[in-house]
C-alpha atoms as a PDB file:
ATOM      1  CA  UNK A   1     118.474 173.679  96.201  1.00  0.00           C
ATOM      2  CA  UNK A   2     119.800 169.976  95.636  1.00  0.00           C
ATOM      3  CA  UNK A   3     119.079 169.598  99.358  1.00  0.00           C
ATOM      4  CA  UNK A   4     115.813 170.466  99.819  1.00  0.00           C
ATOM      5  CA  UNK A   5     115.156 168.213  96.914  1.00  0.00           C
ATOM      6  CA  UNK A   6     116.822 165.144  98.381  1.00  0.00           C
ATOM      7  CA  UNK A   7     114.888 165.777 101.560  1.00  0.00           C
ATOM      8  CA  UNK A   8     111.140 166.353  99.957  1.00  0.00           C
ATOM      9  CA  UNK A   9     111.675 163.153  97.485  1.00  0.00           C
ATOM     10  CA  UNK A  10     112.681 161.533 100.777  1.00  0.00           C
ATOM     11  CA  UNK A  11     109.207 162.452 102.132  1.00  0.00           C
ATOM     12  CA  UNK A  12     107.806 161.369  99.123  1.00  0.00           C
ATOM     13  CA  UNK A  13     109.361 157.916  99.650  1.00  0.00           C
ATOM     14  CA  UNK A  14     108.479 157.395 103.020  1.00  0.00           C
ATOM     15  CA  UNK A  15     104.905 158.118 102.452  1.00  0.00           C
ATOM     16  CA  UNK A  16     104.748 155.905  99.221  1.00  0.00           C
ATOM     17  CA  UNK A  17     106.364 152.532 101.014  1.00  0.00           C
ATOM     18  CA  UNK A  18     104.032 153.003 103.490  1.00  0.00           C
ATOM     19  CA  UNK A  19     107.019 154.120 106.210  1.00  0.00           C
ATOM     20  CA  UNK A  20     105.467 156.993 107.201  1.00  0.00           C
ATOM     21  CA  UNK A  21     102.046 155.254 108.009  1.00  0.00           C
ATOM     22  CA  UNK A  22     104.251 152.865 110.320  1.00  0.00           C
ATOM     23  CA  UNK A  23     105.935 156.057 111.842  1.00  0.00           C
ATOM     24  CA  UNK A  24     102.536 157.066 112.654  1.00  0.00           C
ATOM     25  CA  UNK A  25     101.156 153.596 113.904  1.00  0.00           C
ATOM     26  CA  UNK A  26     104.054 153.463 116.150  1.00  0.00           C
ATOM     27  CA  UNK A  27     103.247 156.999 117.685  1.00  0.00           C
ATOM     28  CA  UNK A  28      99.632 155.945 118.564  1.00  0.00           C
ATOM     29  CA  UNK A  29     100.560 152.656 119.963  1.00  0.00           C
ATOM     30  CA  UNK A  30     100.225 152.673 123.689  1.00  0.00           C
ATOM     31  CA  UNK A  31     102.084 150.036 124.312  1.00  0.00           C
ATOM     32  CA  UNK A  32     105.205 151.774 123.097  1.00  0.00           C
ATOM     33  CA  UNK A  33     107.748 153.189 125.226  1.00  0.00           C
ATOM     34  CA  UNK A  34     107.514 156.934 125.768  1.00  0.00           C
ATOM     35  CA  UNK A  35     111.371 157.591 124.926  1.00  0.00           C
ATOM     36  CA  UNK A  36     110.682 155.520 122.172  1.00  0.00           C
ATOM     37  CA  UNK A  37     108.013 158.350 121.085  1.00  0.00           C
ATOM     38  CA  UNK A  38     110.567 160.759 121.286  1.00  0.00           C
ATOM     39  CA  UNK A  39     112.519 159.373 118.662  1.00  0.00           C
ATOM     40  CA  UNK A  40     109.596 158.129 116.686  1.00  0.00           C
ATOM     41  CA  UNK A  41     107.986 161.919 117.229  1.00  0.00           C
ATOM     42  CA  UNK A  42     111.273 163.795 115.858  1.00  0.00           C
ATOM     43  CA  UNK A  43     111.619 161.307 113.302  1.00  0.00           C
ATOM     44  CA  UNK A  44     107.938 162.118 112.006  1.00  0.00           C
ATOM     45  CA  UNK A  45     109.158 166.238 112.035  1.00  0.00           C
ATOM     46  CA  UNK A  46     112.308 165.723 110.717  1.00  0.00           C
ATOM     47  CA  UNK A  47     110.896 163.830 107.794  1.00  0.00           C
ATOM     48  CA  UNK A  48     108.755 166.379 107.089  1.00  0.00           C
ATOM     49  CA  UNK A  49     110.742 169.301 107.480  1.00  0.00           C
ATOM     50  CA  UNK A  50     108.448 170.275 110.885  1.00  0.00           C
ATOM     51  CA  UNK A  51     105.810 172.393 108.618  1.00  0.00           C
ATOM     52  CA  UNK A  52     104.058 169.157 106.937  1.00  0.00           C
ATOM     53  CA  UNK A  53     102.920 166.791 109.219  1.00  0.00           C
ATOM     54  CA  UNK A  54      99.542 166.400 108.144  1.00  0.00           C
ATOM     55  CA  UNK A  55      96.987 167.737 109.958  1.00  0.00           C
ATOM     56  CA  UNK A  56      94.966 164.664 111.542  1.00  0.00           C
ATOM     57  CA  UNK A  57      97.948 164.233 114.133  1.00  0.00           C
ATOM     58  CA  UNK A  58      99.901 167.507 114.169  1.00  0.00           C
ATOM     59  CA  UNK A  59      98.492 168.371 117.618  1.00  0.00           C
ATOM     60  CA  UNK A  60      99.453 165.073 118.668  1.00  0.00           C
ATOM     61  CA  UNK A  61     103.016 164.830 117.817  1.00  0.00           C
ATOM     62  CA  UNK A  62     103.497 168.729 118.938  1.00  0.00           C
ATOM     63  CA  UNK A  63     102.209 168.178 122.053  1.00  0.00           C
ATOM     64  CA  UNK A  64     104.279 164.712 122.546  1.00  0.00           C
ATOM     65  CA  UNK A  65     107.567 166.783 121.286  1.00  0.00           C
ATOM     66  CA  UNK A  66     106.828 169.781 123.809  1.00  0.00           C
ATOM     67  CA  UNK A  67     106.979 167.075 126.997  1.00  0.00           C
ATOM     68  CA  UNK A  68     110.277 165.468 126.396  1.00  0.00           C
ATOM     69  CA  UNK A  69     112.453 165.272 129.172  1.00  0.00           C
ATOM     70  CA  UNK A  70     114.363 167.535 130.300  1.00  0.00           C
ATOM     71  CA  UNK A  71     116.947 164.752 130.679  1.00  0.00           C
ATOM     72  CA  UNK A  72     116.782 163.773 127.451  1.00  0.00           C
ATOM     73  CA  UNK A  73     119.359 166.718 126.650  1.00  0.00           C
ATOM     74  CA  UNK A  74     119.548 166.788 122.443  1.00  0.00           C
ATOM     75  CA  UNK A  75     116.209 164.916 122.398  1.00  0.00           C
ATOM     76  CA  UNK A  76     114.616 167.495 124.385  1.00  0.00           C
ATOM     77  CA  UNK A  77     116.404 170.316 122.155  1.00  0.00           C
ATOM     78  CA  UNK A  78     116.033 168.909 118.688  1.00  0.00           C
ATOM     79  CA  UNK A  79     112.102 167.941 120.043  1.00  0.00           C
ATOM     80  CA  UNK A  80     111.695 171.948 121.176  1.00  0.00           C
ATOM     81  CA  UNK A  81     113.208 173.195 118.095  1.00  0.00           C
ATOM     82  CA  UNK A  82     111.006 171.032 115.822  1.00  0.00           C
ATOM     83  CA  UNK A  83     107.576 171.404 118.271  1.00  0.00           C
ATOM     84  CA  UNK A  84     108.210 175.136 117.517  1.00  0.00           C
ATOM     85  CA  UNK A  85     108.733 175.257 113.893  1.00  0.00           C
ATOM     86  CA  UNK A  86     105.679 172.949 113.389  1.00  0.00           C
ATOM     87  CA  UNK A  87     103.582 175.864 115.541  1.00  0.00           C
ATOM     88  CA  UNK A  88     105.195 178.328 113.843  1.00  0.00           C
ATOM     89  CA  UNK A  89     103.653 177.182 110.249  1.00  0.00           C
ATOM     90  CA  UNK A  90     100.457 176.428 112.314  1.00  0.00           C
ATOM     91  CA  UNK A  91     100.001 179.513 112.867  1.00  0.00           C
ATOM     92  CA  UNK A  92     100.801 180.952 110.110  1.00  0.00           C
ATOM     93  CA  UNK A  93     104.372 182.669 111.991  1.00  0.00           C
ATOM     94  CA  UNK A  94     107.152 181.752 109.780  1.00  0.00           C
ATOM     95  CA  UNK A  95     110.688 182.882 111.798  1.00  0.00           C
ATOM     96  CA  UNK A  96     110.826 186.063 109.794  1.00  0.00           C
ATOM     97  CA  UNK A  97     114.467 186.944 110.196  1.00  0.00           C
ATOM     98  CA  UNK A  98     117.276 185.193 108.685  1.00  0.00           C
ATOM     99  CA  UNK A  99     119.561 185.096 111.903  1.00  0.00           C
ATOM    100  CA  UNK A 100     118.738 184.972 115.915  1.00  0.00           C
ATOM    101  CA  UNK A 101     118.561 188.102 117.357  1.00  0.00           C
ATOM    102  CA  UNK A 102     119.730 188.392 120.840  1.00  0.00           C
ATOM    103  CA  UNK A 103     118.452 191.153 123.619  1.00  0.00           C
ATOM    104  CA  UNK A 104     121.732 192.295 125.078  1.00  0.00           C
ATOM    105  CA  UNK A 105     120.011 193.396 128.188  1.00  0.00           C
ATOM    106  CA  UNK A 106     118.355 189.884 128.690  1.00  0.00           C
ATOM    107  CA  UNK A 107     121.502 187.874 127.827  1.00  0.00           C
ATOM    108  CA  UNK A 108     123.198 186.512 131.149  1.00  0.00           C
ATOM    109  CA  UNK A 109     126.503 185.607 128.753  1.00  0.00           C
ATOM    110  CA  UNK A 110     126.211 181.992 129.648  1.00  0.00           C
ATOM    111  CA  UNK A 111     127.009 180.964 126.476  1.00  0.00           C
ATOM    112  CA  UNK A 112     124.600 177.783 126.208  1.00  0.00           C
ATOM    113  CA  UNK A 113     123.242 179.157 123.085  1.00  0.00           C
ATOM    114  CA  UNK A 114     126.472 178.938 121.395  1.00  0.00           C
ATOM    115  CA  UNK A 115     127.569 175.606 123.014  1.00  0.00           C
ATOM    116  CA  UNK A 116     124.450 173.894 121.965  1.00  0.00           C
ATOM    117  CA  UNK A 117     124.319 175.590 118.122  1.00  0.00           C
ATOM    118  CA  UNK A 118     125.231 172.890 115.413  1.00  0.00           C
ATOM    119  CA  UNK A 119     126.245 175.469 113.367  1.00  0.00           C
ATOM    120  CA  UNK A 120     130.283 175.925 113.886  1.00  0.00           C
ATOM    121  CA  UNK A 121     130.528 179.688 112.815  1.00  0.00           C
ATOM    122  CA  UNK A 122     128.991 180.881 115.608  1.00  0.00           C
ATOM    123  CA  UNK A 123     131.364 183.987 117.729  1.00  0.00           C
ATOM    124  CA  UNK A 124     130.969 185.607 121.256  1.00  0.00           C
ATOM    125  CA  UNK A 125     131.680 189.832 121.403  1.00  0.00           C
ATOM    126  CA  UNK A 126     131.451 191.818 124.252  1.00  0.00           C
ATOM    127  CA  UNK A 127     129.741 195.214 124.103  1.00  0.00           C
ATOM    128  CA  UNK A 128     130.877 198.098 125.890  1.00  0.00           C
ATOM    129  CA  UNK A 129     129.458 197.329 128.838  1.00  0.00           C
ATOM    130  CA  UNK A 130     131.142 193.731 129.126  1.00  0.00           C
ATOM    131  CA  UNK A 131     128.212 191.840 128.903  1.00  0.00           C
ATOM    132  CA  UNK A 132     128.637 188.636 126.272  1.00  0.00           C
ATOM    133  CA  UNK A 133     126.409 189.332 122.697  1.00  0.00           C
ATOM    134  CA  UNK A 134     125.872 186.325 120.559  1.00  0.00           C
ATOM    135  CA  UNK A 135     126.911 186.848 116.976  1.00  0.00           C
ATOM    136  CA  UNK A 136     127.166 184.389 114.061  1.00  0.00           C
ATOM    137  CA  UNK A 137     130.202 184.976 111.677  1.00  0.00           C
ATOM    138  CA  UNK A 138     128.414 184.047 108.713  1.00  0.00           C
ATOM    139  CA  UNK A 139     124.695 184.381 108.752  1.00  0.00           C
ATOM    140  CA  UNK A 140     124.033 182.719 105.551  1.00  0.00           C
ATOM    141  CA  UNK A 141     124.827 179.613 107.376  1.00  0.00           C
ATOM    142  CA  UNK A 142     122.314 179.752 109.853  1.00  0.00           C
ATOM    143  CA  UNK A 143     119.637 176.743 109.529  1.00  0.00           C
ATOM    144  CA  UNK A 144     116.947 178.047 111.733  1.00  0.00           C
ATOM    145  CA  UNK A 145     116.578 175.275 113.615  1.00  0.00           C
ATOM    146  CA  UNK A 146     115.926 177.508 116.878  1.00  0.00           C
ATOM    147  CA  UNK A 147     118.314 175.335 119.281  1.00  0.00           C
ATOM    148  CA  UNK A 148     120.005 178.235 120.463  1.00  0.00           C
ATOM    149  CA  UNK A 149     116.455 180.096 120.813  1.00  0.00           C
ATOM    150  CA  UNK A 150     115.249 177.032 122.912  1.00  0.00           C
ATOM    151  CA  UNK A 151     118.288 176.514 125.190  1.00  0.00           C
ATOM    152  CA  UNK A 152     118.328 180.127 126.113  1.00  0.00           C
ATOM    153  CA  UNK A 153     117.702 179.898 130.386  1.00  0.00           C
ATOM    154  CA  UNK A 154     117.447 183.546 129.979  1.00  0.00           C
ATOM    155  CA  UNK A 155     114.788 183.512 127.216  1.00  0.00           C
ATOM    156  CA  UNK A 156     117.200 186.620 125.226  1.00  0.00           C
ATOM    157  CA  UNK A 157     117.128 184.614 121.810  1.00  0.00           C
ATOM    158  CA  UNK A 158     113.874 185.389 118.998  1.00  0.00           C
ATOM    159  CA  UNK A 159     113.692 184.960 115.160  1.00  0.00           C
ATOM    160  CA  UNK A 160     111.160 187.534 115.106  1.00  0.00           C
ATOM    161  CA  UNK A 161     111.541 190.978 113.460  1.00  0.00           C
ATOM    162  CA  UNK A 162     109.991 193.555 115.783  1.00  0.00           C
END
């Protein structure tokens, strides 16, 4: 799509003015504030879509996006969400479905998921039992970002197919 596009000549850019490399430089600079990482960390990710940070500091930034504060609320959410696509291409674990699925018997109804989704078609049914099931109205609009996955206390929220 146009999208992908914009965001891969993006890439492209960044790497050919040399912002990237300063991205990086920045990362590995001790003398840099760590919530200044954060940013600098998703910023890396986002630029390159999570699944192609090159390989010489993929562990690095992973590992720095995995220990964001929990105080950090969206920083800690976006930083969770990207830390896990970048594993998932790692190792080779694409999210195979094209939607969340939820475990009914694991979801506490809580509704964090759906509060912390940036996706604004997302719906709450009840099943028979009047325990709350996360749906989304329109799953073609999902963008697999995993927030809801991550923010899940009760851990009821995969991309996986079983």
């Amino acid at each position: 799509t146009g999208e992908v596009q914009k965001e891969d000549e993006f890439r492209q850019i960044m790497i050919k003015n040399g912002g990237m490399n300063k991205l990086v430089q920045y990362f590995f600079d001790d003398e840099i504030d760590s919530s200044c990482k954060d940013i600098v960390a998703i910023a890396i990710c986002s630029i390159n879509a999570a699944v192609q940070i090159p390989d010489e500091f993929r562990g690095a930034v992973i590992s720095h996006l995995k220990k964001i504060k929990e105080d950090s609320d969206i920083l800690q959410l976006i930083g969770k969400s990207l830390a896990g696509l970048a594993e998932n291409i790692e190792k080779e674990e694409l999210p195979m479905s094209d939607h969340p699925f939820v475990d009914d018997d694991a979801c506490v109804g809580c509704q964090t998921c759906a509060n912390s989704c940036p996706n604004t078609d997302v719906l709450w049914e009840f099943n028979s039992d009047g325990k709350a099931v996360f749906r989304i109205a329109n799953k073609d609009e999902c963008i697999h970002c995993q927030t809801c996955m991550n923010s899940c206390p009760a851990g009821a929220i995969t991309f996986k197919v079983y």
